[in-house]
N, C-alpha and C. Protein backbone atom coordinates (compact mmCIF):
# COMPACT_ATOMS: atom_id res chain seq x y z
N UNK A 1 79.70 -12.31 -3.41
CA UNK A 1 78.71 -12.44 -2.33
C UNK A 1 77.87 -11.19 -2.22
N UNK A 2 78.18 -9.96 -2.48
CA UNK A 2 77.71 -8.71 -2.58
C UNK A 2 76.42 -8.54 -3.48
N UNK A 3 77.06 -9.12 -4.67
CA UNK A 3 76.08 -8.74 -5.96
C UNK A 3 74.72 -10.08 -5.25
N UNK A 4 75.19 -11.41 -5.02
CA UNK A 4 74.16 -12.04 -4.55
C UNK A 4 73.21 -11.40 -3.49
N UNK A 5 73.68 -11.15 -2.42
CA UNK A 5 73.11 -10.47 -1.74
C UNK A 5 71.85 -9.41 -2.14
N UNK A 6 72.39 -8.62 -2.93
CA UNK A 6 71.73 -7.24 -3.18
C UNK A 6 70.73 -7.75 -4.17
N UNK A 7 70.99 -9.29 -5.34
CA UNK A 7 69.91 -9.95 -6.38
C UNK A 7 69.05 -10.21 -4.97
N UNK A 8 69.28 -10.77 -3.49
CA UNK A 8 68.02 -11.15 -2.50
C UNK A 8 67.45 -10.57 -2.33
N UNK A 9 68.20 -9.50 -1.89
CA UNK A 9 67.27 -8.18 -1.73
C UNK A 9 66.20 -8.07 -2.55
N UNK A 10 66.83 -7.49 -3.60
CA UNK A 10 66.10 -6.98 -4.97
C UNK A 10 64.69 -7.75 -4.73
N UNK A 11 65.04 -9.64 -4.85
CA UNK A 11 63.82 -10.15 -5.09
C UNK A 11 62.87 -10.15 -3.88
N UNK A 12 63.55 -9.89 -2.41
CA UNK A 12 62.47 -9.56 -1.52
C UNK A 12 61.49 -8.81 -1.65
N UNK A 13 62.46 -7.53 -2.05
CA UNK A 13 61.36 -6.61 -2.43
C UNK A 13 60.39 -6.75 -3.35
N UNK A 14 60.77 -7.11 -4.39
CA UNK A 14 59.61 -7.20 -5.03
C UNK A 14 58.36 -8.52 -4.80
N UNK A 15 58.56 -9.20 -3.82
CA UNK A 15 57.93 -10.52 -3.50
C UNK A 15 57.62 -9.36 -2.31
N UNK A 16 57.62 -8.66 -1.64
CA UNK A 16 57.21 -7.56 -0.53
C UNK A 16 56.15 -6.76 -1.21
N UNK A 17 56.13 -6.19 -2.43
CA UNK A 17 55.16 -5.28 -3.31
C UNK A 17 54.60 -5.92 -3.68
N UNK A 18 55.15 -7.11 -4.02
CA UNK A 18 53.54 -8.08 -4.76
C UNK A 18 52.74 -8.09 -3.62
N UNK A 19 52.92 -8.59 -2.73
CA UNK A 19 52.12 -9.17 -1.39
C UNK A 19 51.77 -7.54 -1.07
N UNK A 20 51.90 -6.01 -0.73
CA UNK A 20 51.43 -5.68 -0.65
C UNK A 20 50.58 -4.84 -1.73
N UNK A 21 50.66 -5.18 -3.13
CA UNK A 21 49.68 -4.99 -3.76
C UNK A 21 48.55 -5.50 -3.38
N UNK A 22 48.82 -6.75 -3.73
CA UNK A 22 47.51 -8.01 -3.34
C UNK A 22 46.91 -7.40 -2.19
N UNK A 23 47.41 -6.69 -0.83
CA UNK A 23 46.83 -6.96 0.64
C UNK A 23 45.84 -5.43 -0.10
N UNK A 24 46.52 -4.23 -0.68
CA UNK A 24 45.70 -3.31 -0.78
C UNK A 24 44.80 -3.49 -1.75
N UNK A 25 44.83 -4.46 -2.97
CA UNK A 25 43.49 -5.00 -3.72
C UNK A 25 42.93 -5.42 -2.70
N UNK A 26 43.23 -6.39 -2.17
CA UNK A 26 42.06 -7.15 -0.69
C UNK A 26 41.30 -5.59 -0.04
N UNK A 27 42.18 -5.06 0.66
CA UNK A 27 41.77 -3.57 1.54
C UNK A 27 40.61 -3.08 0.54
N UNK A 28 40.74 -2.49 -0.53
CA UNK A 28 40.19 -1.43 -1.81
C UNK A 28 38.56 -2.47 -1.90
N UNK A 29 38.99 -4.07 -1.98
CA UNK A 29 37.52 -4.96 -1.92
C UNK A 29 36.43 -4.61 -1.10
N UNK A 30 37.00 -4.98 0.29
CA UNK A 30 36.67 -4.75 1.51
C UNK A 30 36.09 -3.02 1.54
N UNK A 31 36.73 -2.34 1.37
CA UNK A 31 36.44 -0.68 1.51
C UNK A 31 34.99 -0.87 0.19
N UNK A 32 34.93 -1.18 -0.67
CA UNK A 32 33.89 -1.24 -1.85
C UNK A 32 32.56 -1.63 -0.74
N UNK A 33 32.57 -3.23 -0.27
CA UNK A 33 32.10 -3.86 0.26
C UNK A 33 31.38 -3.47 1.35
N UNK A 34 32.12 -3.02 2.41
CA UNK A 34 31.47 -1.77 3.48
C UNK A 34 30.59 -0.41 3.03
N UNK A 35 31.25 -0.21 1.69
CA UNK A 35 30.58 1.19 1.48
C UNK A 35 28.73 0.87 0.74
N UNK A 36 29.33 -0.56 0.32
CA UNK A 36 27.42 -0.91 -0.68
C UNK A 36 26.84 -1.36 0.52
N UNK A 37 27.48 -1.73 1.87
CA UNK A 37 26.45 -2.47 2.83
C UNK A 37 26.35 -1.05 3.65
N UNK A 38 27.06 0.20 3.77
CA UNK A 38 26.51 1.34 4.71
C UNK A 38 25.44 1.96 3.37
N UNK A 39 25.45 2.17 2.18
CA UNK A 39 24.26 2.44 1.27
C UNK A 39 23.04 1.67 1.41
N UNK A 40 23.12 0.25 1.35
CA UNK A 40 22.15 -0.61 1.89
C UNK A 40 21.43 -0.37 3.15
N UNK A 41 22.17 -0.26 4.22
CA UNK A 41 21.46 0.12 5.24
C UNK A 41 21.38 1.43 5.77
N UNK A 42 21.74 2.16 5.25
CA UNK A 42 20.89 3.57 5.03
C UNK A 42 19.70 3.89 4.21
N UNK A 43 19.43 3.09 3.25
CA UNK A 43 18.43 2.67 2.58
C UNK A 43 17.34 2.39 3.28
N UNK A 44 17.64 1.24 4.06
CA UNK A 44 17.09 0.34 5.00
C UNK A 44 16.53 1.26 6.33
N UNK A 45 17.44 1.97 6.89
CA UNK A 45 17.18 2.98 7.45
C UNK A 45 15.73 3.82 7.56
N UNK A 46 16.19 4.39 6.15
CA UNK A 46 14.91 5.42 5.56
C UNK A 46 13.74 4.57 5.63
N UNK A 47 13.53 3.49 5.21
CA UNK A 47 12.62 2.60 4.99
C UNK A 47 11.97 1.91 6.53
N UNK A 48 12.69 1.99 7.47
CA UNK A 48 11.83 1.75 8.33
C UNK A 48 11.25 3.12 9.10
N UNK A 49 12.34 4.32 8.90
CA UNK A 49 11.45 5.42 9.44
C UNK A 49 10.49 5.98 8.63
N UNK A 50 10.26 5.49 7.16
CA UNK A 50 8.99 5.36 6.92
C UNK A 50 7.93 4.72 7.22
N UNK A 51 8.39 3.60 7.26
CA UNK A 51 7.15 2.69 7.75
C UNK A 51 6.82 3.01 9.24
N UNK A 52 8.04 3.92 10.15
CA UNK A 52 7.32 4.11 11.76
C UNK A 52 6.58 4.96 11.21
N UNK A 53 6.16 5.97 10.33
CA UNK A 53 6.01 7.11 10.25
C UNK A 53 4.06 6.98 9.46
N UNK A 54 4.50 5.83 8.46
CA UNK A 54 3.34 5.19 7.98
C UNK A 54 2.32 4.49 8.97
N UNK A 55 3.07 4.06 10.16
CA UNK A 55 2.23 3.03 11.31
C UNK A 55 1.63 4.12 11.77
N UNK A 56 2.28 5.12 12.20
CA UNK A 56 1.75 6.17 13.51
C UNK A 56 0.59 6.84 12.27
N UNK A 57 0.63 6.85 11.36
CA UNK A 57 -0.72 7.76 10.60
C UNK A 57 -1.81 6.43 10.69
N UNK A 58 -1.32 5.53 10.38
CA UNK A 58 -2.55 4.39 9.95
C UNK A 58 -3.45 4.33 11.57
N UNK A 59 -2.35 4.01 12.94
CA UNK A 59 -3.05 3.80 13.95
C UNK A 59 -3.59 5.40 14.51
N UNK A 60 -3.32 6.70 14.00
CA UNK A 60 -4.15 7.63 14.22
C UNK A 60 -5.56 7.04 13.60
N UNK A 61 -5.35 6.79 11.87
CA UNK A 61 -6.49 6.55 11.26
C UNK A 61 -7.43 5.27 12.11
N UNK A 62 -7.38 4.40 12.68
CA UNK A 62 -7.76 3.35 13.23
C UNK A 62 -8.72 3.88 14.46
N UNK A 63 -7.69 4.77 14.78
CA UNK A 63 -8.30 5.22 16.58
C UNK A 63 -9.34 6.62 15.90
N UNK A 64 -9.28 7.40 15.16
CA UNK A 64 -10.40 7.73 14.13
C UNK A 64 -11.74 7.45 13.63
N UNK A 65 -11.78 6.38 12.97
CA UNK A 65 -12.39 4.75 12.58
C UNK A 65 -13.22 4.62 13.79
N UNK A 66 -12.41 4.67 15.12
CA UNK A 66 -13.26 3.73 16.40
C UNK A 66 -14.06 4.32 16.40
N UNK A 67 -13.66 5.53 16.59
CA UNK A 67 -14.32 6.82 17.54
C UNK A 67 -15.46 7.04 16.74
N UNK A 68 -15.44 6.93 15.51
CA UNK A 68 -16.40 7.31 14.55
C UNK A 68 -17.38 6.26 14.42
N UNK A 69 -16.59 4.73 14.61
CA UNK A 69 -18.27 3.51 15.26
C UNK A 69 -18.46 3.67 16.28
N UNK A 70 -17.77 3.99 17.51
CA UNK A 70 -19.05 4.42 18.62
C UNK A 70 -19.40 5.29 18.64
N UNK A 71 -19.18 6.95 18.15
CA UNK A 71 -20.43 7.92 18.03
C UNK A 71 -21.91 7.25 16.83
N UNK A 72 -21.59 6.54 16.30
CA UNK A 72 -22.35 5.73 15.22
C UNK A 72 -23.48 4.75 16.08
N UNK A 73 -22.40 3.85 17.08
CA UNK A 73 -23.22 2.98 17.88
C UNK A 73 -23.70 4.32 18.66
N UNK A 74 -23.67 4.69 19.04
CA UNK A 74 -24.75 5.28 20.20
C UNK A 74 -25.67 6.14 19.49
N UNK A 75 -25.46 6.59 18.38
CA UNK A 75 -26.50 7.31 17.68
C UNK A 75 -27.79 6.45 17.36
N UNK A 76 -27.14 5.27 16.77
CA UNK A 76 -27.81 3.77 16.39
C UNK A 76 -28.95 3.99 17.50
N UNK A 77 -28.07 3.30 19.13
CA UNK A 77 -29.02 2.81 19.94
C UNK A 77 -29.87 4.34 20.55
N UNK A 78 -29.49 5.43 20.34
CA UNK A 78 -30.56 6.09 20.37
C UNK A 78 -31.78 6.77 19.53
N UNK A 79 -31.25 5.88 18.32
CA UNK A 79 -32.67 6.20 17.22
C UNK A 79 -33.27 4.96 17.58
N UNK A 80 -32.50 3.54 18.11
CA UNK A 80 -33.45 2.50 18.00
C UNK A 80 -34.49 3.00 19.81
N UNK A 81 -34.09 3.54 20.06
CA UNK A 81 -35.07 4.26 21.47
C UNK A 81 -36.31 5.10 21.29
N UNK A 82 -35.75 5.61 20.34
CA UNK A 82 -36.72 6.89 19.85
C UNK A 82 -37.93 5.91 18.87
N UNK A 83 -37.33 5.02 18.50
CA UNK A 83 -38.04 4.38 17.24
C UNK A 83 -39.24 3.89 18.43
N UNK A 84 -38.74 2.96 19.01
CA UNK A 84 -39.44 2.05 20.49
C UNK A 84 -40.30 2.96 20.86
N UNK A 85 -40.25 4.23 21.34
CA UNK A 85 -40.61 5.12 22.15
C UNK A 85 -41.90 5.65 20.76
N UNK A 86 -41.95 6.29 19.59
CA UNK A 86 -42.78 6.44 18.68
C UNK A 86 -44.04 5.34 18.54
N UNK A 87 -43.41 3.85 18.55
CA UNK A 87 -43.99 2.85 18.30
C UNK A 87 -45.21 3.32 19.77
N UNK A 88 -44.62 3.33 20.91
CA UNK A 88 -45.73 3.09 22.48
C UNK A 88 -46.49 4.03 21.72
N UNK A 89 -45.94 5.26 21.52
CA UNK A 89 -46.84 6.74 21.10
C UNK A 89 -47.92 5.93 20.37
N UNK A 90 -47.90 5.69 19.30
CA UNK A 90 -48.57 5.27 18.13
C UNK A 90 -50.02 4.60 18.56
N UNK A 91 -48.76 3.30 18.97
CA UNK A 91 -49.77 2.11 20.27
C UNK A 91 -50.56 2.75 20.72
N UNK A 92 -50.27 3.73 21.98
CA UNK A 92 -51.69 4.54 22.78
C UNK A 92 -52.08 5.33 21.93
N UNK A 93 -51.85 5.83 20.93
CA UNK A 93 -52.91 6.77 19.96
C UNK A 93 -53.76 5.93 19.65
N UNK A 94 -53.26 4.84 18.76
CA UNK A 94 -54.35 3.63 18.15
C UNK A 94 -55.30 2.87 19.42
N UNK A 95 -54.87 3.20 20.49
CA UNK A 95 -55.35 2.03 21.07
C UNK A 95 -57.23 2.68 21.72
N UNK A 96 -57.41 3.93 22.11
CA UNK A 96 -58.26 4.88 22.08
C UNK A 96 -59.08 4.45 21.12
N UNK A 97 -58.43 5.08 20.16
CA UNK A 97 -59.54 5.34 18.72
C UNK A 97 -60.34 3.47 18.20
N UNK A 98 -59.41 2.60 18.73
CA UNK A 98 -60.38 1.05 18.47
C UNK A 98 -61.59 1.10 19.82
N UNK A 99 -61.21 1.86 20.77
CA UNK A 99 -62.24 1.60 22.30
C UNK A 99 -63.31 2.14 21.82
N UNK A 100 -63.30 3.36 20.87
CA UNK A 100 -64.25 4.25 20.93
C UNK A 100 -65.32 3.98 19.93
C-alpha cells in the first residue's frame, strides 16, 4: 500500500507540473501579448501628440491666412476708394476743359 501510494503521489506531481507548465506557457503568452499592445499604444501615443502638435501649427497657420485676407480685404476696399475718388478727380478735370 506504501509503494502504491507514493506511485500516486509521484503521478500527481507530475500531472501538477504539467498543468503548471501549461498555466506559465499561458502566463509567458499573455505577458508577450500585453507587452506588443503597451508598444502599440505607445506608438499610438506619440502619434496623436503629434498630430495635437501638427493641429495647433496648422490652426496658427489658418488664423495667419485670415489675418492676412482681411489686411488684403481692406487694402482692396481702400484702393477700390481711391480708384472711385481719382475717377470724380478726372471727371471734374475733364468736365471744365469740354465747357470751355
Amino acid at each position: 500500500g506504501h509503494e502504491q501510494l507514493l506511485k500516486m503521489m509521484e503521478e500527481r506531481m507530475m500531472d501538477v507540473e504539467q498543468k503548471l507548465r501549461l498555466v506559465k506557457r499561458l502566463l509567458q503568452d499573455k505577458v508577450n501579448q500585453l507587452k506588443e499592445q503597451l508598444s502599440k499604444n505607445t506608438k499610438a501615443d506619440a502619434m496623436v501628440k503629434d498630430l495635437y502638435v501638427e493641429n495647433a501649427q496648422l490652426l496658427k497657420a489658418l488664423e495667419v491666412t485670415e489675418q492676412r485676407q482681411k489686411t488684403a480685404e481692406k487694402k482692396n476696399y481702400l484702393l477700390e476708394e481711391k480708384i472711385a475718388n481719382l475717377n470724380k478727380i478726372v471727371k471734374n478735370l475733364a468736365s471744365p476743359s469740354f465747357n470751355s
